[in-house]
C-alpha atoms as a PDB file:
ATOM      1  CA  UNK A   1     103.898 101.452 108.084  1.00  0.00           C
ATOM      2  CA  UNK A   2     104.193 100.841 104.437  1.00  0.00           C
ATOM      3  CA  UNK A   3     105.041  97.576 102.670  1.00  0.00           C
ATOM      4  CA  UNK A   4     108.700  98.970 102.286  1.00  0.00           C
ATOM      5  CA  UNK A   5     109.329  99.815 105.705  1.00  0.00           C
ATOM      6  CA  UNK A   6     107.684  96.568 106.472  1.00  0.00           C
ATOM      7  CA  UNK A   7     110.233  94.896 104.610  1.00  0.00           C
ATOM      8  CA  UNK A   8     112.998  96.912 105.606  1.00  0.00           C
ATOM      9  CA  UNK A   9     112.450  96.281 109.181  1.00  0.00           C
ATOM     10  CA  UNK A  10     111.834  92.387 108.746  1.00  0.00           C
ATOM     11  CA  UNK A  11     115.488  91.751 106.660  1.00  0.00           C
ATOM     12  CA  UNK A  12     117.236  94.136 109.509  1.00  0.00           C
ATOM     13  CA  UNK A  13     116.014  91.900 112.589  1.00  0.00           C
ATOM     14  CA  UNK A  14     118.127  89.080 113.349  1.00  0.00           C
ATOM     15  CA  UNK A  15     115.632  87.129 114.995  1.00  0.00           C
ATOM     16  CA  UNK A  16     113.696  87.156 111.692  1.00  0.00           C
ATOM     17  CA  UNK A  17     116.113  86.151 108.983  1.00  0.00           C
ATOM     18  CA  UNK A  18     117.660  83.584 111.120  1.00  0.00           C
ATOM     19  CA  UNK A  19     114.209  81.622 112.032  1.00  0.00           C
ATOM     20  CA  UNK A  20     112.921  82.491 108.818  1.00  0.00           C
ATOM     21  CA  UNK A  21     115.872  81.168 106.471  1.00  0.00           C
ATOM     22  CA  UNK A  22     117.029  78.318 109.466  1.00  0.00           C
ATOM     23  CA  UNK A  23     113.579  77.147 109.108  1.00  0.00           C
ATOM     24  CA  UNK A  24     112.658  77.531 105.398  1.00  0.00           C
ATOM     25  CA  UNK A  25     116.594  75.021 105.331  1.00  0.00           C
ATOM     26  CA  UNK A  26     115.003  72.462 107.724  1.00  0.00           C
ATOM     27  CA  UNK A  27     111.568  72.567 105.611  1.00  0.00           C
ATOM     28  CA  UNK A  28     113.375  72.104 102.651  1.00  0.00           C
ATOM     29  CA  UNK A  29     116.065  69.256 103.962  1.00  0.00           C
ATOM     30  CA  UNK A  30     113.109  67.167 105.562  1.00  0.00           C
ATOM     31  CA  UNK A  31     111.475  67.155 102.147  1.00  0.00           C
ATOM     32  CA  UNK A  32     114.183  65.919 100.573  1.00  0.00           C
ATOM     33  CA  UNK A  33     115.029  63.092 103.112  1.00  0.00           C
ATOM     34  CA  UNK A  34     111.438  62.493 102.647  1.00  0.00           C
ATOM     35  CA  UNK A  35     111.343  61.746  98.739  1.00  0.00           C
ATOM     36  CA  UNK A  36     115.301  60.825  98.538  1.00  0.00           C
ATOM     37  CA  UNK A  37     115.843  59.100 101.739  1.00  0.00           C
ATOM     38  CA  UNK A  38     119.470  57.303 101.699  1.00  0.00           C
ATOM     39  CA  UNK A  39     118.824  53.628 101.154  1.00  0.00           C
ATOM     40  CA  UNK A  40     121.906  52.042 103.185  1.00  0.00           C
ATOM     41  CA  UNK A  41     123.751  53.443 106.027  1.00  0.00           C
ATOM     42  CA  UNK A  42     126.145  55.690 105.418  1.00  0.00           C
ATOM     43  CA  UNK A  43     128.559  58.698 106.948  1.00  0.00           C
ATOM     44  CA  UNK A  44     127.318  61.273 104.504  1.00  0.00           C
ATOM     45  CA  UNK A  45     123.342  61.435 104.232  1.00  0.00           C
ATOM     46  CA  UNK A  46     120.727  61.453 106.760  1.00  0.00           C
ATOM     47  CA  UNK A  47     120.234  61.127 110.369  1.00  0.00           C
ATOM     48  CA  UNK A  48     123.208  59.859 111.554  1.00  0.00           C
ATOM     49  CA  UNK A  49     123.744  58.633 115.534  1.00  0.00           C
ATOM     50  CA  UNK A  50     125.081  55.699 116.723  1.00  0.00           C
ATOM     51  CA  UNK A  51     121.214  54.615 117.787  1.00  0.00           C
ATOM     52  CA  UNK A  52     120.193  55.326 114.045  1.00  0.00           C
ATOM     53  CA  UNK A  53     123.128  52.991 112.788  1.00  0.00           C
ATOM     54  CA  UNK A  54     122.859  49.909 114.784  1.00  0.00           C
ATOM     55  CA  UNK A  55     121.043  48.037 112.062  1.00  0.00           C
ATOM     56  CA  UNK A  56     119.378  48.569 108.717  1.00  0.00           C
ATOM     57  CA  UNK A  57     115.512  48.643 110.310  1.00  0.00           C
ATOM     58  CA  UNK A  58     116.798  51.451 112.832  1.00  0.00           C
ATOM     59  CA  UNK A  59     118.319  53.403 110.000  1.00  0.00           C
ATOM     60  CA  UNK A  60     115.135  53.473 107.701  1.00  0.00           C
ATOM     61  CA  UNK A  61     113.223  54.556 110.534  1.00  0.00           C
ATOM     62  CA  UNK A  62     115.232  57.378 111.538  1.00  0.00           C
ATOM     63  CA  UNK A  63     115.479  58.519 108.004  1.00  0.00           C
ATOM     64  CA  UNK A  64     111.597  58.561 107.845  1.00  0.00           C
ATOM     65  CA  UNK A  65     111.067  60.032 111.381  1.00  0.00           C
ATOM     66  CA  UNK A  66     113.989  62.203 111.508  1.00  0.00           C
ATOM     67  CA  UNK A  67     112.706  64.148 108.137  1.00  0.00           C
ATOM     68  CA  UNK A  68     108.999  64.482 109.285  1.00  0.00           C
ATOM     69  CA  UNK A  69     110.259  65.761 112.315  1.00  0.00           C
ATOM     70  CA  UNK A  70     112.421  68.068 110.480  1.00  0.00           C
ATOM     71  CA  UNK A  71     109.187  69.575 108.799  1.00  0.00           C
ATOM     72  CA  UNK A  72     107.186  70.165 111.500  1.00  0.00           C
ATOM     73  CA  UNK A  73     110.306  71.664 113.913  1.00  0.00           C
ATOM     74  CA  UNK A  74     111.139  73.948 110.760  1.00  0.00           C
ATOM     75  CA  UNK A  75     107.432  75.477 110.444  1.00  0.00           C
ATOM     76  CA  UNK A  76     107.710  75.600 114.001  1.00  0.00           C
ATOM     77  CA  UNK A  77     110.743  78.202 113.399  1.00  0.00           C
ATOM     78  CA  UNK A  78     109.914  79.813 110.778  1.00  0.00           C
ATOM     79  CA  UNK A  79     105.764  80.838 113.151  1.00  0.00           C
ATOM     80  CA  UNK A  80     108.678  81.905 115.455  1.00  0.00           C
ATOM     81  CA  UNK A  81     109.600  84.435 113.536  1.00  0.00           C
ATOM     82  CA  UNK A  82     106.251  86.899 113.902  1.00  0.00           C
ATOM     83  CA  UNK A  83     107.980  87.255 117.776  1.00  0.00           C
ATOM     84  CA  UNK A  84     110.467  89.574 115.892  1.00  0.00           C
ATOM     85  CA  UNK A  85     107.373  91.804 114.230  1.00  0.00           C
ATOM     86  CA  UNK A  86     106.114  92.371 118.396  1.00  0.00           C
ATOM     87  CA  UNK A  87     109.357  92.831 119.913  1.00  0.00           C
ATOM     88  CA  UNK A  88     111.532  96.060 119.799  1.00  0.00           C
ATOM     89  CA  UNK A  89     114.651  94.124 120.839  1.00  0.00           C
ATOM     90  CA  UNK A  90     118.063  95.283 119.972  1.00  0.00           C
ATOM     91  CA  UNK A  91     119.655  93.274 117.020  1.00  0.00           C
ATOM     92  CA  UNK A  92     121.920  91.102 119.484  1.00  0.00           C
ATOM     93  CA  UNK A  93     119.145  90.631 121.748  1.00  0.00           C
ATOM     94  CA  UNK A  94     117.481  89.592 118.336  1.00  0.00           C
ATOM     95  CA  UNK A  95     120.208  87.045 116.975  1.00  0.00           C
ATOM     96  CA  UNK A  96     120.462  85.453 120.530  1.00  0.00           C
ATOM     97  CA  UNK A  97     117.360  84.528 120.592  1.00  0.00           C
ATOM     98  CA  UNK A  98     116.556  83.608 117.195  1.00  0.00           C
ATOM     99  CA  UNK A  99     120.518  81.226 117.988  1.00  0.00           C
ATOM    100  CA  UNK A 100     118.578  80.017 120.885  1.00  0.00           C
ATOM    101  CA  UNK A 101     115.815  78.652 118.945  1.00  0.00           C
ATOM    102  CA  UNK A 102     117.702  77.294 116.387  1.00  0.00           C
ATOM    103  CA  UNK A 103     119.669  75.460 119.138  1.00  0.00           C
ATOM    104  CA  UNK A 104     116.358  74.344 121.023  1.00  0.00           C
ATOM    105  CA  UNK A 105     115.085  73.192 117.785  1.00  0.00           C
ATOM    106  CA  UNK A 106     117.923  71.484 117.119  1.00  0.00           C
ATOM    107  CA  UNK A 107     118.468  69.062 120.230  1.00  0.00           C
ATOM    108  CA  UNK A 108     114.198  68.616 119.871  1.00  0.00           C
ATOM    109  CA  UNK A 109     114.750  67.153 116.849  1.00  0.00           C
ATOM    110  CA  UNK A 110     117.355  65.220 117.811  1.00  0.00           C
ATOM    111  CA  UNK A 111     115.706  63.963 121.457  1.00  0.00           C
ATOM    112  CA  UNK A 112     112.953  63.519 119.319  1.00  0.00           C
ATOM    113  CA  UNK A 113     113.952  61.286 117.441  1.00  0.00           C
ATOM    114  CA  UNK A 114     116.276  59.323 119.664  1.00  0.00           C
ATOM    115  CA  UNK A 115     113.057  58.615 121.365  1.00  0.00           C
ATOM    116  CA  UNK A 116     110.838  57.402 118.917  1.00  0.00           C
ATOM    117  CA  UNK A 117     114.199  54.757 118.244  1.00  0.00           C
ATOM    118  CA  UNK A 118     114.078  53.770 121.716  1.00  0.00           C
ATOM    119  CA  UNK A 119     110.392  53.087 121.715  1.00  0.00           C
ATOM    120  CA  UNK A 120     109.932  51.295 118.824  1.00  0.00           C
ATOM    121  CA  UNK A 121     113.710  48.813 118.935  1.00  0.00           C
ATOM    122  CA  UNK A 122     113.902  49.116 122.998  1.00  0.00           C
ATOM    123  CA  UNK A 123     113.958  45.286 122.160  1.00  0.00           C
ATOM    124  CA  UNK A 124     117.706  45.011 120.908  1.00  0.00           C
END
């Protein structure tokens, strides 16, 4: 297989473009909650649950947390994404699963998270 048809095949599979891309957006968004982390709480920026906004302390931690987290679970997506280069799937077989890991790394980062808040406030 040549470096076209390698390409070819990788932007035509589902499972890669959406791990890939979903991934490369969580990278990229717990970078910038990293450097530009909002200061106060607010309903537009950050990690935003009612555990994260029950004081100012809770909030900078999730910000902090929340975006390393985001990092590591978006690397984590975009490895995911050599599964489409050794499967021969069909391309809704392909999107479902690359959904499905979007959606699994989603609530990880989110019970992730939650967890860490738990552990280090269970006090209040």
């Amino acid at each position: 297989m040549n470096m076209y048809e390698f390409l070819v095949t990788a932007f035509n599979n589902p499972l890669i473009n959406i791990t890939v891309l979903c991934g490369l957006t969580f990278m990229i968004a717990g970078y910038l909650m990293s450097k530009f982390p909002p200061k106060n709480i607010n309903a537009l920026y950050g990690y935003r649950t009612s555990s994260s906004m029950k004081s100012q302390e809770r909030w900078n931690f999730a910000q902090r947390y929340s975006a390393q987290e985001m990092i590591k679970l978006g690397a984590l997506l975009v490895a995911s994404s050599f599964i489409g280069f050794l499967t021969n799937f069909t391309p809704t077989i392909n999107m479902t699963i690359g959904l499905s890991f979007l959606v699994l790394v989603s609530i990880i980062l989110i019970w992730r998270v939650e967890i860490a808040l738990k552990q280090n406030f269970n006090k209040e």
